[in-house]
C-alpha atoms as a PDB file:
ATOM      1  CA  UNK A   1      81.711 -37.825  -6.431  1.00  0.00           C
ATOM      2  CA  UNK A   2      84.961 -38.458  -7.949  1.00  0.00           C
ATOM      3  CA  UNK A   3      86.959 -36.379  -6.179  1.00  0.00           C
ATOM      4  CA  UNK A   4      85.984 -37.110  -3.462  1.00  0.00           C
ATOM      5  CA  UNK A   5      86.755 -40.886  -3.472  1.00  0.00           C
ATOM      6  CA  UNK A   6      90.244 -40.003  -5.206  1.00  0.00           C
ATOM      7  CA  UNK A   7      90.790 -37.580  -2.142  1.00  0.00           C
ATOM      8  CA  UNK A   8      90.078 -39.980   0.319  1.00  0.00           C
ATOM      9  CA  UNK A   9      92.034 -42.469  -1.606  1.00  0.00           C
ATOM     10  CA  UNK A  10      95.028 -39.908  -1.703  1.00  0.00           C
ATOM     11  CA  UNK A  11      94.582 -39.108   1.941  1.00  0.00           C
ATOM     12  CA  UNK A  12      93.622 -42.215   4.182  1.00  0.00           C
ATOM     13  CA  UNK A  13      94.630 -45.351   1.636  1.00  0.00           C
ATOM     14  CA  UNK A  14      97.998 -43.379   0.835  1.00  0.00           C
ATOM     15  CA  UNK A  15      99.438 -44.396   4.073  1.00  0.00           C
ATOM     16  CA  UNK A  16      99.621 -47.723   3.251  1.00  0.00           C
ATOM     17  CA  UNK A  17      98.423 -49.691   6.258  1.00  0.00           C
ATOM     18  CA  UNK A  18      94.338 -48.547   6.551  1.00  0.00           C
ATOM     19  CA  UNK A  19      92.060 -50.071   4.307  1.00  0.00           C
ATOM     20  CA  UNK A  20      88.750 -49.257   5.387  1.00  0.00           C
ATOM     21  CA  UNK A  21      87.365 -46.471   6.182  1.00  0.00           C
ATOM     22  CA  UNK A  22      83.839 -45.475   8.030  1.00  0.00           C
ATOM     23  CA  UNK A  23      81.819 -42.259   5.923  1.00  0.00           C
ATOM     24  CA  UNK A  24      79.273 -40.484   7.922  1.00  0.00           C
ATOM     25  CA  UNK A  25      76.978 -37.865   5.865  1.00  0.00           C
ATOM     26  CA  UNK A  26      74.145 -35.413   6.530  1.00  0.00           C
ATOM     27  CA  UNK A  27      72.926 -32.485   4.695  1.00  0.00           C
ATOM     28  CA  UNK A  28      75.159 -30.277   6.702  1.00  0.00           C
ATOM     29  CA  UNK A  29      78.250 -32.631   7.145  1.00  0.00           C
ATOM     30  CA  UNK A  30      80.153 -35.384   5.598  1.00  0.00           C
ATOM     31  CA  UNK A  31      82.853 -37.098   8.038  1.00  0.00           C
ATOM     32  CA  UNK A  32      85.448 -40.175   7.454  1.00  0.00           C
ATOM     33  CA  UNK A  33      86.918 -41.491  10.102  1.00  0.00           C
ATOM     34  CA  UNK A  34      89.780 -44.981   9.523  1.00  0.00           C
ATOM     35  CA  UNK A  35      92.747 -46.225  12.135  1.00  0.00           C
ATOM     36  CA  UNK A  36      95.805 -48.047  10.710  1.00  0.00           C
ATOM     37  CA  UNK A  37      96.313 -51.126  11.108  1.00  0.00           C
ATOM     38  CA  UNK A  38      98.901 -51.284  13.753  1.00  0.00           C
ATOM     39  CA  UNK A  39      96.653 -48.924  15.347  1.00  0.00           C
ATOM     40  CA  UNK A  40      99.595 -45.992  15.452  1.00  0.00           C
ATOM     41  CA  UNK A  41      97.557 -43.546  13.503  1.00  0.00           C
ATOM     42  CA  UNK A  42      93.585 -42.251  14.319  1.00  0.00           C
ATOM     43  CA  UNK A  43      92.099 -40.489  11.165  1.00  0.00           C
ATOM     44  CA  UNK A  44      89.265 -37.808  11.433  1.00  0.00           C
ATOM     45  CA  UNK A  45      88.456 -35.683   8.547  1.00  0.00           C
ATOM     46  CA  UNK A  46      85.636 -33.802   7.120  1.00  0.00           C
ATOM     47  CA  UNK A  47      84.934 -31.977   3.631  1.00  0.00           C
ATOM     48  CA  UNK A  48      84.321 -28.520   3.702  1.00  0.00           C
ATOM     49  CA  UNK A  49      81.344 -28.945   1.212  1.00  0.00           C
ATOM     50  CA  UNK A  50      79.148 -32.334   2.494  1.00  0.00           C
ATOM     51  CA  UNK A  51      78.223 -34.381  -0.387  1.00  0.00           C
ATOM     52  CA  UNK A  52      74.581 -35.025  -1.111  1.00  0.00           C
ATOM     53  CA  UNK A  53      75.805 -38.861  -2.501  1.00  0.00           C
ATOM     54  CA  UNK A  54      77.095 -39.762   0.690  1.00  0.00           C
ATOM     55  CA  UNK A  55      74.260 -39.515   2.981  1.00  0.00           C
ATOM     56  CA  UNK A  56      73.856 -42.192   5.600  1.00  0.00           C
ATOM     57  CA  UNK A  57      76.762 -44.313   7.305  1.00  0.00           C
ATOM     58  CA  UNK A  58      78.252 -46.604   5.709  1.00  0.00           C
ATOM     59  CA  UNK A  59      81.692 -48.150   5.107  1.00  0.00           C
ATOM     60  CA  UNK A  60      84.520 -48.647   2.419  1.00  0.00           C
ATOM     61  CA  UNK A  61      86.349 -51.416   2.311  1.00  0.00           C
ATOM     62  CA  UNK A  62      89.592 -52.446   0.143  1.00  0.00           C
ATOM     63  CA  UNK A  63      90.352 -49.155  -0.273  1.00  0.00           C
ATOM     64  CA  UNK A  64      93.390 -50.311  -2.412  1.00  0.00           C
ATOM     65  CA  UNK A  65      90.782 -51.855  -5.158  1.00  0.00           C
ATOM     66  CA  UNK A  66      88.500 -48.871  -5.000  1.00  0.00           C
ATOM     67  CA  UNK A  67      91.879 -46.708  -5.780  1.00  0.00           C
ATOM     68  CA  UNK A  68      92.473 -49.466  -9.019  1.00  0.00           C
ATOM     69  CA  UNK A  69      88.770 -48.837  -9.893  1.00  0.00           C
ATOM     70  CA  UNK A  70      89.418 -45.096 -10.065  1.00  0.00           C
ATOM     71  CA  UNK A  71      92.828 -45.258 -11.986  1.00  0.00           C
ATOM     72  CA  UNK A  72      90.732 -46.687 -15.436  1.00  0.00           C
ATOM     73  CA  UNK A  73      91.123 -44.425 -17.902  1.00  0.00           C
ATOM     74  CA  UNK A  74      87.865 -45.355 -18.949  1.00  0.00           C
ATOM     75  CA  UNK A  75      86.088 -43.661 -16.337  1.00  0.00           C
ATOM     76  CA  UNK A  76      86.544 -40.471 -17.847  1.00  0.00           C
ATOM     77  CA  UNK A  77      84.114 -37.521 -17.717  1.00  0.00           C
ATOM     78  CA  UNK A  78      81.595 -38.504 -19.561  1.00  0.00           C
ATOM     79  CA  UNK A  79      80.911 -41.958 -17.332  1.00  0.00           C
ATOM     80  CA  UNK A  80      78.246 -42.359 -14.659  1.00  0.00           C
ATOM     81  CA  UNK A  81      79.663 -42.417 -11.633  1.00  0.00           C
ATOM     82  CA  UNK A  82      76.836 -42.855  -9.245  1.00  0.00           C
ATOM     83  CA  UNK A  83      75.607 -44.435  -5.281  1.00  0.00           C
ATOM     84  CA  UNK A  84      73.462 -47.475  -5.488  1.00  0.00           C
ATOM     85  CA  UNK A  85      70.602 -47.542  -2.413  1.00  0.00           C
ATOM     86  CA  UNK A  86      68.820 -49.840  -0.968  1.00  0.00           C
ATOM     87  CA  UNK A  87      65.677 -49.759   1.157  1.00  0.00           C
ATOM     88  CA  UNK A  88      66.420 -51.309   4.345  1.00  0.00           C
ATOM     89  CA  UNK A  89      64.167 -51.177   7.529  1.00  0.00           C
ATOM     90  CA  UNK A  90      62.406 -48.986   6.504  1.00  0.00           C
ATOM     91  CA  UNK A  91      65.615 -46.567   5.822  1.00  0.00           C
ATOM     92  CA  UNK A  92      67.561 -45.396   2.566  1.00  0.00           C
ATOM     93  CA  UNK A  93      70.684 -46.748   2.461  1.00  0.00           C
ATOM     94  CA  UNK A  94      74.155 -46.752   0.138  1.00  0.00           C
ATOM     95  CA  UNK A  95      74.748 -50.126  -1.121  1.00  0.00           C
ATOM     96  CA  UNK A  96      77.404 -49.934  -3.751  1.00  0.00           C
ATOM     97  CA  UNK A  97      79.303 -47.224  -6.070  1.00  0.00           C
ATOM     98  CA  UNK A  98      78.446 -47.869  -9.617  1.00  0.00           C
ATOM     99  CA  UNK A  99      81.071 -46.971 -12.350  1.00  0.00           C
ATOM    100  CA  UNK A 100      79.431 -46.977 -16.182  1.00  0.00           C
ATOM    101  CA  UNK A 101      81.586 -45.513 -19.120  1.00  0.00           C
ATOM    102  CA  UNK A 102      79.006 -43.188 -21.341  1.00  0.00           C
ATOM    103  CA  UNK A 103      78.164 -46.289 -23.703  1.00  0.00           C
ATOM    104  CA  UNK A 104      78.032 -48.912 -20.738  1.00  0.00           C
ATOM    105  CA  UNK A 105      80.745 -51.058 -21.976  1.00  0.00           C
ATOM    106  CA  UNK A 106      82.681 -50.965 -18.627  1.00  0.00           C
ATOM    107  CA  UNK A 107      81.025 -51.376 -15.387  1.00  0.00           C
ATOM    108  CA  UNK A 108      82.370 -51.958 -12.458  1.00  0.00           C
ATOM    109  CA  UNK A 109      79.950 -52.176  -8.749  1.00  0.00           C
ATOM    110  CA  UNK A 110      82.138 -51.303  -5.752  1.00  0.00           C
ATOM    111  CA  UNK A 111      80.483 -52.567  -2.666  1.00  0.00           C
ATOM    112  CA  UNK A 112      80.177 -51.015   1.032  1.00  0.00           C
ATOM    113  CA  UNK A 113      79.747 -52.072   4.016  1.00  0.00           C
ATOM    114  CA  UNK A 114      76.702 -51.531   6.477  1.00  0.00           C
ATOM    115  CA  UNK A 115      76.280 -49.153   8.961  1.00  0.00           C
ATOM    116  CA  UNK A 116      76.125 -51.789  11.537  1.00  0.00           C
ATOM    117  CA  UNK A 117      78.752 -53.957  10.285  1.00  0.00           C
ATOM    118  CA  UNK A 118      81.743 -50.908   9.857  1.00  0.00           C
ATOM    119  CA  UNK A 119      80.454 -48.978  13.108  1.00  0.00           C
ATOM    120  CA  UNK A 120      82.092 -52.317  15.168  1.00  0.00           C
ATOM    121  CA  UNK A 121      85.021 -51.912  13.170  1.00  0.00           C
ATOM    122  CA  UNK A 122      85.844 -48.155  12.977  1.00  0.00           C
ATOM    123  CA  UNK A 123      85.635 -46.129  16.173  1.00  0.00           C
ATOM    124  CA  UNK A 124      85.495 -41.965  16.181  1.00  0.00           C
ATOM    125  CA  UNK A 125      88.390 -41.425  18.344  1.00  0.00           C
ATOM    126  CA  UNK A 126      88.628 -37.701  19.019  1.00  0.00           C
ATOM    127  CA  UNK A 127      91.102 -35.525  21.151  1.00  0.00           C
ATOM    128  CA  UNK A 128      90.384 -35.112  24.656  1.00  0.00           C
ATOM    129  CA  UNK A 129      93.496 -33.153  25.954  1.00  0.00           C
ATOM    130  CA  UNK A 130      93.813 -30.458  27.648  1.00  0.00           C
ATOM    131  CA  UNK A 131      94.915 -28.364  24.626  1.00  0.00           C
ATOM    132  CA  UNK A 132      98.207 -28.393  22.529  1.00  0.00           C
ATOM    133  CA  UNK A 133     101.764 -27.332  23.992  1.00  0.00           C
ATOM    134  CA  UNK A 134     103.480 -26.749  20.586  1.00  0.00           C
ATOM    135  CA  UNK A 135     102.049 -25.564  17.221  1.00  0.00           C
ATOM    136  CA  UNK A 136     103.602 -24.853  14.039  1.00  0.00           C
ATOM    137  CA  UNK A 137     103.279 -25.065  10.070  1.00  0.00           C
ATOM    138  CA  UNK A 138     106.270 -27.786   9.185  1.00  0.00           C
ATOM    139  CA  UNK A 139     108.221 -25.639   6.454  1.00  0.00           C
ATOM    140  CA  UNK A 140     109.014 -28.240   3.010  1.00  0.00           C
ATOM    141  CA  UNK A 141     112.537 -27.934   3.609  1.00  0.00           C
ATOM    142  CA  UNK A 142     112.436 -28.982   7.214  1.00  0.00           C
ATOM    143  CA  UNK A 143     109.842 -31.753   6.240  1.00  0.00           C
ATOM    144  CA  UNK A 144     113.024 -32.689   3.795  1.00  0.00           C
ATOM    145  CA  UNK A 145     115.363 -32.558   7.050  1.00  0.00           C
ATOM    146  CA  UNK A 146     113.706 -34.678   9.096  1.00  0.00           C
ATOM    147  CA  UNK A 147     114.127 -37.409   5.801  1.00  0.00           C
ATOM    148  CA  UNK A 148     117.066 -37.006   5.732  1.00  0.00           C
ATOM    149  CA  UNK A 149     118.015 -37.753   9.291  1.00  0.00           C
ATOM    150  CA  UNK A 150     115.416 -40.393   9.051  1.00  0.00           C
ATOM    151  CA  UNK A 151     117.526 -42.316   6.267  1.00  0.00           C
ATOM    152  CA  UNK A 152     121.071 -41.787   8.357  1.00  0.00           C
ATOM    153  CA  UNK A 153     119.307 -43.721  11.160  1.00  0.00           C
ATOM    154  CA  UNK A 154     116.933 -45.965   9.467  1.00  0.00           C
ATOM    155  CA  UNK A 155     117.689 -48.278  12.461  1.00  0.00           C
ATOM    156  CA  UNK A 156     115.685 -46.106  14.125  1.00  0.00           C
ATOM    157  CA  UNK A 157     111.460 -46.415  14.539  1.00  0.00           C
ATOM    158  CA  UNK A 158     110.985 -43.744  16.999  1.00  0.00           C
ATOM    159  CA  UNK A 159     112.462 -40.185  17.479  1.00  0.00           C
ATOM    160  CA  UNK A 160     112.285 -38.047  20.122  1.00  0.00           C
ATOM    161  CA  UNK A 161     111.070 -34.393  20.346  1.00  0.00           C
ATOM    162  CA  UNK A 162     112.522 -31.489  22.338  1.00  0.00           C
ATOM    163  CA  UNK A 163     111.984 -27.837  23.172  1.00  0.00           C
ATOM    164  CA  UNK A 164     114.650 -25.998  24.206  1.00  0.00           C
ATOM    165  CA  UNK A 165     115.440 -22.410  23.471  1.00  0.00           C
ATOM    166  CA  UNK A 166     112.252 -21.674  21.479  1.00  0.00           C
ATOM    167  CA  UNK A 167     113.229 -24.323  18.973  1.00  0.00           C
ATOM    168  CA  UNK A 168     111.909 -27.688  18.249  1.00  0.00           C
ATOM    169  CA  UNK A 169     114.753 -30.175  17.799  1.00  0.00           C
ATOM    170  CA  UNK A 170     114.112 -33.628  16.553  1.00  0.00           C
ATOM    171  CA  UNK A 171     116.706 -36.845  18.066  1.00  0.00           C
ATOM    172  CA  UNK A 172     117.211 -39.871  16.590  1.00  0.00           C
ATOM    173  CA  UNK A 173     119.178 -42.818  18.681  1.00  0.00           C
ATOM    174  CA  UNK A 174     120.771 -41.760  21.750  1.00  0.00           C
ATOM    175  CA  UNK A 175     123.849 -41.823  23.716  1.00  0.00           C
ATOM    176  CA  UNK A 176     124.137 -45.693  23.219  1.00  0.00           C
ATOM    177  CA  UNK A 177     123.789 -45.982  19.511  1.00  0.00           C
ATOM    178  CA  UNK A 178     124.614 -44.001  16.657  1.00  0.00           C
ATOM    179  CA  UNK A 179     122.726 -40.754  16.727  1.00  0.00           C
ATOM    180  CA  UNK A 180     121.233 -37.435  15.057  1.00  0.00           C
ATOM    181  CA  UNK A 181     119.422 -34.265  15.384  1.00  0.00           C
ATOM    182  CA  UNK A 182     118.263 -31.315  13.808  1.00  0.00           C
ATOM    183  CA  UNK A 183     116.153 -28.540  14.558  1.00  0.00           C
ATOM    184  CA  UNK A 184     112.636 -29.066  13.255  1.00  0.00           C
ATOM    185  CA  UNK A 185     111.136 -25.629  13.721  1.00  0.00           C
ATOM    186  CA  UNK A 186     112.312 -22.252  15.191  1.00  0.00           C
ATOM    187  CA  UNK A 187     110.360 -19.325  17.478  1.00  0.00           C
ATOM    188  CA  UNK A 188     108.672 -22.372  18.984  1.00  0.00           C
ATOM    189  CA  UNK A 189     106.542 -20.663  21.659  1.00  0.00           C
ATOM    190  CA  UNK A 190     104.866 -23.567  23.740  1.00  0.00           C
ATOM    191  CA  UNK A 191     107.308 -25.683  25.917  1.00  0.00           C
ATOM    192  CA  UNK A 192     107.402 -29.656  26.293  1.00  0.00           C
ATOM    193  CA  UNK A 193     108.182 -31.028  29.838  1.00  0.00           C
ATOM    194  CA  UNK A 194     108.400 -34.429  28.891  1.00  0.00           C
ATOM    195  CA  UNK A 195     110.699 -36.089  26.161  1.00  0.00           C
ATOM    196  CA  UNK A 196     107.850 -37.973  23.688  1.00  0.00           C
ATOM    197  CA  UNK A 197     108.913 -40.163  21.215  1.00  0.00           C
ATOM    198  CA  UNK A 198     106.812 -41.163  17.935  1.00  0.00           C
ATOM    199  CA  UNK A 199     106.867 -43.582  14.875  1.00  0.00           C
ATOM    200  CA  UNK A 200     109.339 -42.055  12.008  1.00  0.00           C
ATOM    201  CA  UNK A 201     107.196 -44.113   9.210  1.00  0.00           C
ATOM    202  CA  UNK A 202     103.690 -43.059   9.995  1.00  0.00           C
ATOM    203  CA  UNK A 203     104.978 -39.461  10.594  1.00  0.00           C
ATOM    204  CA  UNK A 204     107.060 -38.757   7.773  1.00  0.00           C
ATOM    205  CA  UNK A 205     104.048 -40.792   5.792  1.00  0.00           C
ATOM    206  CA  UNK A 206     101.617 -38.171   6.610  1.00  0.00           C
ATOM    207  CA  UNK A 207     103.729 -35.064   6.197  1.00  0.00           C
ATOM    208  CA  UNK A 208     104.149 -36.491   2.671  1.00  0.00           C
ATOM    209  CA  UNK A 209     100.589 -36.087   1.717  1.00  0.00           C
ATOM    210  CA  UNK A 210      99.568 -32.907  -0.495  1.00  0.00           C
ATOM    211  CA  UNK A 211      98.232 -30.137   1.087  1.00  0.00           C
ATOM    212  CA  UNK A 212      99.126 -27.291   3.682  1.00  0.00           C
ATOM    213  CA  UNK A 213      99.803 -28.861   7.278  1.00  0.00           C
ATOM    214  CA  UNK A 214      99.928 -28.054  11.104  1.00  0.00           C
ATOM    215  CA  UNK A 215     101.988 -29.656  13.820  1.00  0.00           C
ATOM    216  CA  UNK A 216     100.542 -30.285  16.441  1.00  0.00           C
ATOM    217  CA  UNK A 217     102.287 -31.877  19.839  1.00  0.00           C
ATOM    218  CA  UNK A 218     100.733 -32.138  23.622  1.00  0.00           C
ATOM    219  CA  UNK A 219     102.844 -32.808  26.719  1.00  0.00           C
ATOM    220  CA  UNK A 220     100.447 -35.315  27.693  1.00  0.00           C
ATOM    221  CA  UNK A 221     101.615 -37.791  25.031  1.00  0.00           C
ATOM    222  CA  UNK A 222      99.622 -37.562  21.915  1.00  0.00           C
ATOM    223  CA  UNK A 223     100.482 -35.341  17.935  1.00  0.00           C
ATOM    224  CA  UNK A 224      98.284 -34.382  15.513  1.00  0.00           C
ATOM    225  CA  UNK A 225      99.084 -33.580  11.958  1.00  0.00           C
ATOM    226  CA  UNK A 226      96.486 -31.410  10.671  1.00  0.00           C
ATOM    227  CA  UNK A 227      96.529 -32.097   6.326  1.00  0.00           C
ATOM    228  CA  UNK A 228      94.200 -29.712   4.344  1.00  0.00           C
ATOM    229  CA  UNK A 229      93.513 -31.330   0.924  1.00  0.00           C
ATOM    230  CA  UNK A 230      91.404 -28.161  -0.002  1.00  0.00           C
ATOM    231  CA  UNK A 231      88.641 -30.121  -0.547  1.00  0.00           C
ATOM    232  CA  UNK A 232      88.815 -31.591   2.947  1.00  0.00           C
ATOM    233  CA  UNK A 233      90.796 -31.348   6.380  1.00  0.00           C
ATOM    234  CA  UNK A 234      92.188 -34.543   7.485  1.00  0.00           C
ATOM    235  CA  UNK A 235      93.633 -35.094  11.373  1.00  0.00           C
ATOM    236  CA  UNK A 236      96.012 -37.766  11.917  1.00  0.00           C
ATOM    237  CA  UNK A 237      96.209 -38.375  16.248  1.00  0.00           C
ATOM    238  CA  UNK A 238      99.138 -40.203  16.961  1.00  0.00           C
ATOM    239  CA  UNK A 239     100.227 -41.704  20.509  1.00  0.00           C
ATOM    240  CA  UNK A 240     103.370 -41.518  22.001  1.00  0.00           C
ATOM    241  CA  UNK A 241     105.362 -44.454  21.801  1.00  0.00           C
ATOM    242  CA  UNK A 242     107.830 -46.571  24.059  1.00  0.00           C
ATOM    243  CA  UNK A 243     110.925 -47.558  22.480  1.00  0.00           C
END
């Protein structure tokens, strides 16, 4: 179970404005699904194995103290690390995360919310486009580019995107301010009608995170950032925004 708290820890809390996050589990499947708080970023994600522990609905709050909980050293291998149920309605459901070192000198009880209670506060947002105009893998040392460009206009919250040529360029200010861009990603074979902009912060945040990633970006007005943790896939939907 470990893991996967510290993955969704790594991969949902790491962005620094989403706290809470809504779990879904079956035998077959186990979901999470958060939005940030400024509502600029949707999260989706599933493991690729479901975990028998988190079975039900149910929600995590304070993700920040759950990640202080897991960074004890005490909680090594040998500690219990365990779901606490409760019968309710009729209906088996997770309560709390117990943490016990081997010779239960160090407990902590990390408490969730109900199914009723998080369900009101996180919604599943999925996709509902009409498909994705441009797709790519971000390379590291265009990932290090777009940085880069990011710190010489720091001014700047939003950049644009911009297909032309078969490459992907990235603009920051405009004709009016200081300016930059760069090109983000060559052979681009899709084509973008419409100049999008989107938040620098939440952007770069997410291409940040560990694993491989996928670029996603629709004419319609919405990017996804597709993270695989190799223990899970995460999607991050962003809107387009207005400057």
């Amino acid at each position: 179970m470990k893991s996967y708290l510290q993955d969704i820890i790594s991969h949902i809390n790491a962005l620094g404005n989403v706290d809470t996050v809504k779990v879904t589990g079956t035998d077959q499947t186990t979901t999470v699904n958060a939005i940030t708080d400024d509502r600029n970023v949707m999260i989706s994600g599933e493991f690729k194995t479901p975990s028998a522990d988190f079975v039900g609905t149910f929600g995590m709050p304070n993700l920040t103290k759950l990640k202080t909980i897991l960074s004890f050293e005490d909680y090594d291998a040998e500690s219990k690390i365990s779901m606490t149920k409760n019968m309710r309605d009729g209906v088996l459901v997770p309560e709390a995360i117990h943490f016990e070192t081997k010779n239960g000198d160090f407990v902590n009880d990390y408490r969730l919310m109900t199914k009723e209670v998080i369900e009101d506060m996180v919604k599943n947002v999925t996709y509902k486009g009409s498909g994705w105009n441009v797709e790519f893998e971000p390379s590291v040392a265009n990932i290090i580019r777009l940085k880069r460009q990011a710190s010489a206009n720091s001014e700047e919250k939003v950049f644009t995107t911009i297909v032309k040529d078969n490459e992907l360029r990235i603009h920051f200010g405009d004709v009016n301010t200081h300016s930059g861009n760069f090109v983000f990603e060559t052979n681009v074979t899709g084509t973008l009608a419409n100049k999008r902009q989107w938040p620098v912060k939440e952007v770069i945040d997410i291409l940040n995170l560990a694993g491989d990633k996928t670029y996603r970006i629709n004419d319609q007005g919405a990017t996804e950032i597709t993270v695989d943790s190799g223990l899970a896939v995460y999607k991050y939907l962003i809107p387009a925004h207005t400057k």
